[in-house]
Protein backbone atom coordinates (compact mmCIF):
# COMPACT_ATOMS: atom_id res chain seq x y z
CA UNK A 1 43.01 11.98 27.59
CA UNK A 2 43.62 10.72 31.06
CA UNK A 3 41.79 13.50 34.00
CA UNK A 4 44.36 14.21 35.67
CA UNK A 5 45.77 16.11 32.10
CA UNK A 6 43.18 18.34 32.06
CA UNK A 7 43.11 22.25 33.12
CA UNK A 8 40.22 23.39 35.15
CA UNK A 9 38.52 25.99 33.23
CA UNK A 10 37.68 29.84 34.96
CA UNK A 11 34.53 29.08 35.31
CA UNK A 12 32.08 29.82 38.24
CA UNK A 13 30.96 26.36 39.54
CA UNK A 14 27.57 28.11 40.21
CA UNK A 15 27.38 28.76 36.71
CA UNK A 16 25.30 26.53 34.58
CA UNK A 17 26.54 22.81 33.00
CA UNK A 18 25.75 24.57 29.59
CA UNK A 19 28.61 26.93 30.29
CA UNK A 20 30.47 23.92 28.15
CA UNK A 21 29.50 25.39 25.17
CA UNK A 22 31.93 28.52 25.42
CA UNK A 23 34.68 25.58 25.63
CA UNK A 24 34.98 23.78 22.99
CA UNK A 25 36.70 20.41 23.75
CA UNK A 26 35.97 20.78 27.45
CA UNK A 27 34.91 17.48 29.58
CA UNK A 28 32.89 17.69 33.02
CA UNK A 29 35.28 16.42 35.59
CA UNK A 30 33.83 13.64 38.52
CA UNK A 31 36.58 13.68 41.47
CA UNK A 32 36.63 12.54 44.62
CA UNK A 33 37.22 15.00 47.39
CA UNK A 34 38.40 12.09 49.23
CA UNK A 35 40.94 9.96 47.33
CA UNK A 36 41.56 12.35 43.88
CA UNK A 37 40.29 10.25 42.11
CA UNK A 38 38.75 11.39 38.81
CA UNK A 39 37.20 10.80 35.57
CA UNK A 40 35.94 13.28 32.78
CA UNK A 41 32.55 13.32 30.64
CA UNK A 42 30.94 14.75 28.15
CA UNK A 43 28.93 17.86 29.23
CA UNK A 44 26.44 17.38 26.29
CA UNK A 45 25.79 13.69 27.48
CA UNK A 46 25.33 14.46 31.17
CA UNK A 47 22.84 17.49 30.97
CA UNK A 48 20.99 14.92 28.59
CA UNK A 49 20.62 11.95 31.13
CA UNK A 50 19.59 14.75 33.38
CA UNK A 51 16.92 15.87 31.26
CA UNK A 52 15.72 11.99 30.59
CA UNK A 53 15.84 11.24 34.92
CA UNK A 54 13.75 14.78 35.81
CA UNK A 55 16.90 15.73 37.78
CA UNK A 56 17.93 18.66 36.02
CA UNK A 57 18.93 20.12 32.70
CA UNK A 58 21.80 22.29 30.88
CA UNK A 59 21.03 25.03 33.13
CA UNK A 60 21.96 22.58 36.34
CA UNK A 61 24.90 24.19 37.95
CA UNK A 62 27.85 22.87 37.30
CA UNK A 63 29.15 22.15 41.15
CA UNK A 64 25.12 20.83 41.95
CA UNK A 65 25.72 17.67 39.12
CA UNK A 66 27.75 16.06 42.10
CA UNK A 67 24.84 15.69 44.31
CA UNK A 68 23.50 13.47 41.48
CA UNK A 69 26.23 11.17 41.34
CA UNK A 70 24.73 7.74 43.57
CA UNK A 71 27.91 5.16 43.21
CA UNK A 72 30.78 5.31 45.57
CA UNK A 73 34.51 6.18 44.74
CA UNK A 74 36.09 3.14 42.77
CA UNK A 75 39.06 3.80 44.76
CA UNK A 76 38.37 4.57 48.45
CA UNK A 77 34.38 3.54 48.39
CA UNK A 78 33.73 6.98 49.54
CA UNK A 79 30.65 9.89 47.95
CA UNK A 80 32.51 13.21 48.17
CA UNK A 81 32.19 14.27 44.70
CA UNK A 82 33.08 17.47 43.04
CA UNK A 83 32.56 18.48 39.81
CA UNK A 84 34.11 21.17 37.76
CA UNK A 85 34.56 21.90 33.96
CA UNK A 86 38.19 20.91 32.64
CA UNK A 87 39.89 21.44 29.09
CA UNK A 88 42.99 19.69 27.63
CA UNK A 89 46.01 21.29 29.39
CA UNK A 90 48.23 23.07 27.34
CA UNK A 91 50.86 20.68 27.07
CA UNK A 92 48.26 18.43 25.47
CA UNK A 93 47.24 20.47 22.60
């Protein structure tokens, strides 16, 4: 499912990346602040390669995974990255 069909969940982006777990099906969204650009993740996978780097963990804050993101935008070469928790949108279930 493409990232721009997903629904952003109502959830604190202070709260913690294993917030996921209350959301089943839900993806970790990567856009740029810049462009719009945006692609989705796994939750599960990311607080894992934080975990294996020393940067973090499941209890990394959802908005802070951003800062960990080192590769510019593929569209407008930009860094402004967000990151928020997203679920299939309705229409898509």
């Amino acid at each position: 499912m493409a990232a721009h069909e997903m629904e952003v969940l109502a959830v604190n982006t202070h709260a913690p990346l294993a917030s996921w777990r209350a959301h089943p099906g839900s993806r970790l969204r990567l856009h740029c602040a810049a462009c719009s650009w945006a692609k989705t993740y796994d939750p599960a996978r990311i607080a894992e390669r934080l975990v294996v780097k020393k940067l973090g963990s499941s209890m990394t804050p959802i908005a802070a995974v951003a800062r960990h993101v080192a590769w510019p935008c593929p569209r407008c070469r930009r860094m402004r990255w967000v990151t928020t928790l997203v679920e299939p949108g309705r229409a898509a279930r």
